[in-house]
Protein backbone atom coordinates (compact mmCIF):
# COMPACT_ATOMS: atom_id res chain seq x y z
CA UNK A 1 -94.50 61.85 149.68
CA UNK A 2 -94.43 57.68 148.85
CA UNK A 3 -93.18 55.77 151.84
CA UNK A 4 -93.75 52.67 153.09
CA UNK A 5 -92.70 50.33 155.91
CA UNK A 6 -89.82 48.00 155.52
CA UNK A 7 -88.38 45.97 158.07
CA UNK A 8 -88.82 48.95 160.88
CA UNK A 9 -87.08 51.62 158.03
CA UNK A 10 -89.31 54.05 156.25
CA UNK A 11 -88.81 54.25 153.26
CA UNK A 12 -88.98 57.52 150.77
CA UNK A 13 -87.52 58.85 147.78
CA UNK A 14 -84.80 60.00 149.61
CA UNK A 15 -84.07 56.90 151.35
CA UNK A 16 -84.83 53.93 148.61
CA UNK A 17 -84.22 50.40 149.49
CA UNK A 18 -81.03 49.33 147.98
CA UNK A 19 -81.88 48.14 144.71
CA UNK A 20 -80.97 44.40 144.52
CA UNK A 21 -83.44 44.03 147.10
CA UNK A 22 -86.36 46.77 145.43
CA UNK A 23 -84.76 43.93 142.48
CA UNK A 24 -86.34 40.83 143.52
CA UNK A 25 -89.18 42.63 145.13
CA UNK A 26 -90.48 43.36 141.72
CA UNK A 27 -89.53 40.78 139.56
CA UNK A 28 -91.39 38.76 142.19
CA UNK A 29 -94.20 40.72 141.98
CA UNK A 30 -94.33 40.15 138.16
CA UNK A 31 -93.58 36.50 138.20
CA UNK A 32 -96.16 35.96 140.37
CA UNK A 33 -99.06 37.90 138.10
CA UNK A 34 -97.41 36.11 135.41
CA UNK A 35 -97.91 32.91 136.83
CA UNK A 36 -101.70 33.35 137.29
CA UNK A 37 -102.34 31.85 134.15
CA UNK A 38 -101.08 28.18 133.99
CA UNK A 39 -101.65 27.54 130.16
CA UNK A 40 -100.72 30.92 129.05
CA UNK A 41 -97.65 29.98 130.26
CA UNK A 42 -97.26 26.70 129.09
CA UNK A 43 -97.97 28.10 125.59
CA UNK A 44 -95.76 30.90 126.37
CA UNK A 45 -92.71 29.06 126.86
CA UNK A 46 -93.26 26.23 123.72
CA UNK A 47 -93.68 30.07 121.11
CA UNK A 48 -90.15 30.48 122.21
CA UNK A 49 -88.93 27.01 121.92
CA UNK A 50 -90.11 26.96 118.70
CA UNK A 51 -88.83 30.11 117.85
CA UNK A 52 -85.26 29.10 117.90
CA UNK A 53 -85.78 25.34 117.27
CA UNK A 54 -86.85 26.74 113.87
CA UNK A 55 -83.69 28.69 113.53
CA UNK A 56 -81.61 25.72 114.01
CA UNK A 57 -83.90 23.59 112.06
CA UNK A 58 -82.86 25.76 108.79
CA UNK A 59 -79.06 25.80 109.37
CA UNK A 60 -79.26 22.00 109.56
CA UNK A 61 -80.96 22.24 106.40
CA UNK A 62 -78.12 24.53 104.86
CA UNK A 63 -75.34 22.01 106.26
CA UNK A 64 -77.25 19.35 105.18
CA UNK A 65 -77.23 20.45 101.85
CA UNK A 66 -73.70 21.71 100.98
CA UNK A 67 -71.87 19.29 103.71
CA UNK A 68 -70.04 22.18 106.13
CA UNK A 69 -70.42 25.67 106.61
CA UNK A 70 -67.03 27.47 105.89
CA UNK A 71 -65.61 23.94 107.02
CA UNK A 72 -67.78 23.66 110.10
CA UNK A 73 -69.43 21.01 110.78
CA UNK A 74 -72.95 20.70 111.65
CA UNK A 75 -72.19 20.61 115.37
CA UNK A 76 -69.99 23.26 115.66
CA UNK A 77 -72.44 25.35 114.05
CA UNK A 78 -74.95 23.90 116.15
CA UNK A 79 -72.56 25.08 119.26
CA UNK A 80 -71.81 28.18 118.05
CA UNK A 81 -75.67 28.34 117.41
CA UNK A 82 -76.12 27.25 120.86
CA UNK A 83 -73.96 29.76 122.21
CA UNK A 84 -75.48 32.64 120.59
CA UNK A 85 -79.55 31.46 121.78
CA UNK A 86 -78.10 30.84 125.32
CA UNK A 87 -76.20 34.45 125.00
CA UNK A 88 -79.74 36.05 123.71
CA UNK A 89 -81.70 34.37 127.01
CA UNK A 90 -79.39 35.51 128.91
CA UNK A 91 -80.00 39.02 128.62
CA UNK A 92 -83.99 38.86 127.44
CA UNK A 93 -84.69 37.01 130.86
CA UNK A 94 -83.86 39.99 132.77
CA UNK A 95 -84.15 42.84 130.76
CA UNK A 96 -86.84 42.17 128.27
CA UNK A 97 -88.71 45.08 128.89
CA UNK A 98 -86.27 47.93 127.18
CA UNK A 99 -88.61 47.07 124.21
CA UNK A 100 -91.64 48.83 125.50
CA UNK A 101 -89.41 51.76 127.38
CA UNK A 102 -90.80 53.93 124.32
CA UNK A 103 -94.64 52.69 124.87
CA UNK A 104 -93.96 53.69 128.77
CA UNK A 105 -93.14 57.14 127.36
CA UNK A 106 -96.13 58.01 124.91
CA UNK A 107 -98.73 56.34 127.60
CA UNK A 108 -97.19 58.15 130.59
CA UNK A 109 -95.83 55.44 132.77
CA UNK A 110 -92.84 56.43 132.79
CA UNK A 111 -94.06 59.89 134.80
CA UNK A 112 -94.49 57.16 137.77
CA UNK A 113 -90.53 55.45 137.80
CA UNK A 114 -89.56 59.24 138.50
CA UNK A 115 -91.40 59.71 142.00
CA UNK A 116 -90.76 56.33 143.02
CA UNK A 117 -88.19 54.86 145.97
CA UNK A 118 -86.45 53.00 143.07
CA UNK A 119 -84.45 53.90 140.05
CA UNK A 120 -86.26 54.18 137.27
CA UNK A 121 -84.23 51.95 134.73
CA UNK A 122 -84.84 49.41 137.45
CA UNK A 123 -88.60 50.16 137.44
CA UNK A 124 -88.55 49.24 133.75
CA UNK A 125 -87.13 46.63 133.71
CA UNK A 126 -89.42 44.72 136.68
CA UNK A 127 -92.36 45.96 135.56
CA UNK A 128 -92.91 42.27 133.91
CA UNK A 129 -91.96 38.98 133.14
CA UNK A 130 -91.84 37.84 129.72
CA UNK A 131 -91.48 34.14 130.13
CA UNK A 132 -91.14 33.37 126.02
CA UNK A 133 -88.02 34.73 127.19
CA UNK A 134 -87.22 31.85 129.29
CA UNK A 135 -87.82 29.50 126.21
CA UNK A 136 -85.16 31.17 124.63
CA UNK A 137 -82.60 30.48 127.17
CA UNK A 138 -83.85 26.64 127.85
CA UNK A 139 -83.09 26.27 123.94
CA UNK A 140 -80.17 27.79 123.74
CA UNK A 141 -78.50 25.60 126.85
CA UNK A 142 -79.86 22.33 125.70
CA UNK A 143 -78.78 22.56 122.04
CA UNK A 144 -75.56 23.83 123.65
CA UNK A 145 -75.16 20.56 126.05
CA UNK A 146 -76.30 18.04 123.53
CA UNK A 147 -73.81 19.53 120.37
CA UNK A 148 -70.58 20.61 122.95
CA UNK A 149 -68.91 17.30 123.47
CA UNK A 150 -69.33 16.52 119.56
CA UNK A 151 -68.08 19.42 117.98
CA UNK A 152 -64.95 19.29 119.84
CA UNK A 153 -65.18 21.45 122.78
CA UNK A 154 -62.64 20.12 125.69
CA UNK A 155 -64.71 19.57 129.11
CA UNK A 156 -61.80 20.75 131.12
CA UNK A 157 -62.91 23.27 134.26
CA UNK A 158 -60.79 26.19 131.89
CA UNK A 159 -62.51 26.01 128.99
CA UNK A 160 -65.89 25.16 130.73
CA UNK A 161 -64.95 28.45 133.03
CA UNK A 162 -64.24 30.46 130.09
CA UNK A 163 -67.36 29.09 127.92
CA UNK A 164 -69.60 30.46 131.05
CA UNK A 165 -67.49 34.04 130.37
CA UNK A 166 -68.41 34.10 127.01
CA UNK A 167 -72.17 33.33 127.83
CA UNK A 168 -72.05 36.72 130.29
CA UNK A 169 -70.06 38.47 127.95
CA UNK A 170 -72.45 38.13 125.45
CA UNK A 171 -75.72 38.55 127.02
CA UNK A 172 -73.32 41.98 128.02
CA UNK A 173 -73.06 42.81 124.39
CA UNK A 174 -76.53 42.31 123.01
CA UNK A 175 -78.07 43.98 125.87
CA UNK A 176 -75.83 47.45 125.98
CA UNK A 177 -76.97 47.43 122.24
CA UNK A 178 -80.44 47.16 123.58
CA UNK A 179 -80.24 49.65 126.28
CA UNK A 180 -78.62 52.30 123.97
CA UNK A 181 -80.95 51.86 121.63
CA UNK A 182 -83.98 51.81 124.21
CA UNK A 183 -82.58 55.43 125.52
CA UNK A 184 -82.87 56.83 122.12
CA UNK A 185 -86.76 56.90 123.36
CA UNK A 186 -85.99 60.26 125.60
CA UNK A 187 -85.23 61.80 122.29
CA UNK A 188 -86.81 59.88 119.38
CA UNK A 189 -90.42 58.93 121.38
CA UNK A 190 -90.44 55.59 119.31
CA UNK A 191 -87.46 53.77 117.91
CA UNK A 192 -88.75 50.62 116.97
CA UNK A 193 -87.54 49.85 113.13
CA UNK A 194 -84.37 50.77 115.07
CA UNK A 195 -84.51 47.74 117.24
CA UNK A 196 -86.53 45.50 115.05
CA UNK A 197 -83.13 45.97 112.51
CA UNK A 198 -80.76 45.40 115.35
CA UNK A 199 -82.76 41.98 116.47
CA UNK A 200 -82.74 41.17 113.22
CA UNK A 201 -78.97 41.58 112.32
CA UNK A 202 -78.26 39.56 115.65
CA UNK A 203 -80.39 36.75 114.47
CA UNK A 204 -79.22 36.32 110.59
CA UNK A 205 -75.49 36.78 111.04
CA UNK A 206 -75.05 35.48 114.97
CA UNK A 207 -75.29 31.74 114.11
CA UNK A 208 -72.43 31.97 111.35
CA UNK A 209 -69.08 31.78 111.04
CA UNK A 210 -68.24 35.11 110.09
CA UNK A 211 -65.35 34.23 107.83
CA UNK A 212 -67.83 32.79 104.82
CA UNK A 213 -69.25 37.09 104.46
CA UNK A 214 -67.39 39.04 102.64
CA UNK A 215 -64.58 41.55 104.37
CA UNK A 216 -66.49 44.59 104.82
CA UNK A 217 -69.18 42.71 106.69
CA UNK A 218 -66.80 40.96 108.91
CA UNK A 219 -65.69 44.38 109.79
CA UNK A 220 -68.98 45.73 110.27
CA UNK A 221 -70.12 42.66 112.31
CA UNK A 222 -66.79 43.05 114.77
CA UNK A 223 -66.41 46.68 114.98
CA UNK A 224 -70.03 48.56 114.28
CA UNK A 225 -72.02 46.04 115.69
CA UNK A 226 -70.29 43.93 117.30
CA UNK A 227 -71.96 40.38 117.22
CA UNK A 228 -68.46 38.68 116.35
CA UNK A 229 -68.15 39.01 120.31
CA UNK A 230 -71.42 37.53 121.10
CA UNK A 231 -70.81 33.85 120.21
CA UNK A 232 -68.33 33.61 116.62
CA UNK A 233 -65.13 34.97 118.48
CA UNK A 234 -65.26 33.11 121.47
CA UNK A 235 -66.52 29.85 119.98
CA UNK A 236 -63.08 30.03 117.53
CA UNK A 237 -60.88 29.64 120.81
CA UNK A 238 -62.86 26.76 122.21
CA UNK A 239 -63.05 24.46 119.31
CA UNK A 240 -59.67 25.75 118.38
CA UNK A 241 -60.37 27.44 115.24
CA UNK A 242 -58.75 30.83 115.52
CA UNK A 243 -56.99 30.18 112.74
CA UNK A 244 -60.17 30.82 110.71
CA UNK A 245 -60.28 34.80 112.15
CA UNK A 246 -59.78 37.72 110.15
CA UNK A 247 -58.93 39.32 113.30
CA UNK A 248 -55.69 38.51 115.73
CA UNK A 249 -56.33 35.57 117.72
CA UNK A 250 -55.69 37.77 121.13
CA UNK A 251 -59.06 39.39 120.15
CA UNK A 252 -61.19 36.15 120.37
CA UNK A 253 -59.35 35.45 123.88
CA UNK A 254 -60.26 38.82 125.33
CA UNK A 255 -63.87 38.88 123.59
CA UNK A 256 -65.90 38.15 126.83
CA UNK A 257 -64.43 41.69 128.62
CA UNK A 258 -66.10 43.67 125.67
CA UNK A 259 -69.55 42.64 127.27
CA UNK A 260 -69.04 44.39 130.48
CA UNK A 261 -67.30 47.69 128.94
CA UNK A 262 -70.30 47.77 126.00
CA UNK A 263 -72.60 47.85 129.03
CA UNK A 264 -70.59 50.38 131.03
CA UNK A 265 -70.70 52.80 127.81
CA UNK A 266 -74.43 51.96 127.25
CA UNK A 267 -75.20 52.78 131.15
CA UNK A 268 -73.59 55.33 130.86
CA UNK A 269 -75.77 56.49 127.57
CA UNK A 270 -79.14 56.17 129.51
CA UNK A 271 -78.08 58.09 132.19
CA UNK A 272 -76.59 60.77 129.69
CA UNK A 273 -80.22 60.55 127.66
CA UNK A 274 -82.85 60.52 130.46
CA UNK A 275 -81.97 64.31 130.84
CA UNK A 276 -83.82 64.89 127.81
CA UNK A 277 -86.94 63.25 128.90
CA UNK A 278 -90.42 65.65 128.57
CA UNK A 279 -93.18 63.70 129.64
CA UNK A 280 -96.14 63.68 127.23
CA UNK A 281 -98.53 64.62 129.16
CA UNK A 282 -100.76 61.51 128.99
């Protein structure tokens, strides 16, 4: 059996280091290989910059042209823009790596997690860095800074307190979508068009105002998948426009607790799905 020394306690797979610290353990381990390679990093971080500067750059073009997006201006779309890049880091920075759980099947990695002092969900998810990732969430927080104070949002402690809620909440959201989807893998082998569509739903509908699609969208987006609760429904309390909701307004208040109950239910999904695992043999 695996064991190894830490801090006078051996350690086996029947008595694991807890797991925040097996946690920072590996992500340090990552970060470091990661950081090997100065440039590739440099370059790393500007591809996911870009990424989302570009995203922005063609809703300003869209508000540009037709004055206001379902009467928001361009910085309250740019905040509720904001909100939903920051949201997306948020999650991507730690848990990235769901997107290759089904790679880790077909190539046998995953055979490893399961004899290893550590859970293997944990495993996964330090097994590297992806620092485009970071990118992501240094876009989202600076276009979030620069368009809060002009699209209206008050800078009172409660509504800075409940903006950093709705940041969690979100990240909650996007990634239980993520992880459910990721433990279709134990069953499916690959489920990428799978994920590739949810990314891509996130993306084209998340920087909106849901109000300007059309009613059986706004339903889908709030009750199928969700990504009303990501950044639209909490950015309607805190530049006080619930009144633009199809929804009741108490629904927008209480948006940030669907992030940690989404997660719950996904968690609870992977544990439910990794049952069904059969290694391939590689």
């Amino acid at each position: 059996m695996s064991w190894y020394k830490e801090a006078d306690r051996t350690v086996t797979a029947a008595n694991p280091i807890p797991s925040h610290r097996a946690y920072r353990l590996l992500v340090g381990a990552a970060l470091r290989a990661q950081l090997q390679y100065r440039g590739n990093l440099l370059l790393t971080l500007a591809s996911g910059i870009a990424y989302q500067s570009v995203g922005l750059a063609f809703v300003s073009v869209v508000v540009a042209r037709f004055g206001s997006i379902g009467g928001w201006s361009l910085s309250q779309i740019a905040f509720l823009y904001g909100m939903r890049v920051t949201a997306h880091g948020m999650w991507t920075v730690p848990a990235s790596e769901l997107n290759w759980l089904d790679m880790t099947i077909r190539t046998g990695e995953f055979d490893r997690y399961l004899v290893r002092p550590a859970g293997p969900l944990l495993q996964l998810l330090c097994r590297r860095v992806y620092l485009a990732t970071f990118g992501d969430l240094a876009t989202g927080v600076i276009i979030l800074a620069v368009a809060a104070p002009s699209a209206g949002m008050s800078m009172a402690p409660g509504p800075l307190a409940y903006l950093v809620l709705a940041l969690v909440g979100g990240a909650m959201v996007e990634g239980a979508f993520q992880l459910g989807v990721a433990s279709l893998s134990f069953r499916m082998v690959s489920n990428q068009s799978l994920r590739l569509l949810i990314a891509s739903i996130m993306n084209n509908f998340g920087g909106y105002p849901l109000h300007i699609f059309p009613n059986v969208t706004r339903i889908l987006l709030c009750f199928v998948l969700p990504v009303a609760f990501v950044a639209y429904l909490p950015a309607t309390v805190l530049l006080d426009r619930t009144g633009d909701l199809s929804v009741a307004p108490w629904l927008a208040w209480g948006s940030p607790l669907a992030g940690p109950v989404l997660l719950f239910l996904a968690y609870l999904g992977w544990r439910r799905q990794i049952h069904h695992y059969t290694s391939t043999g590689t």
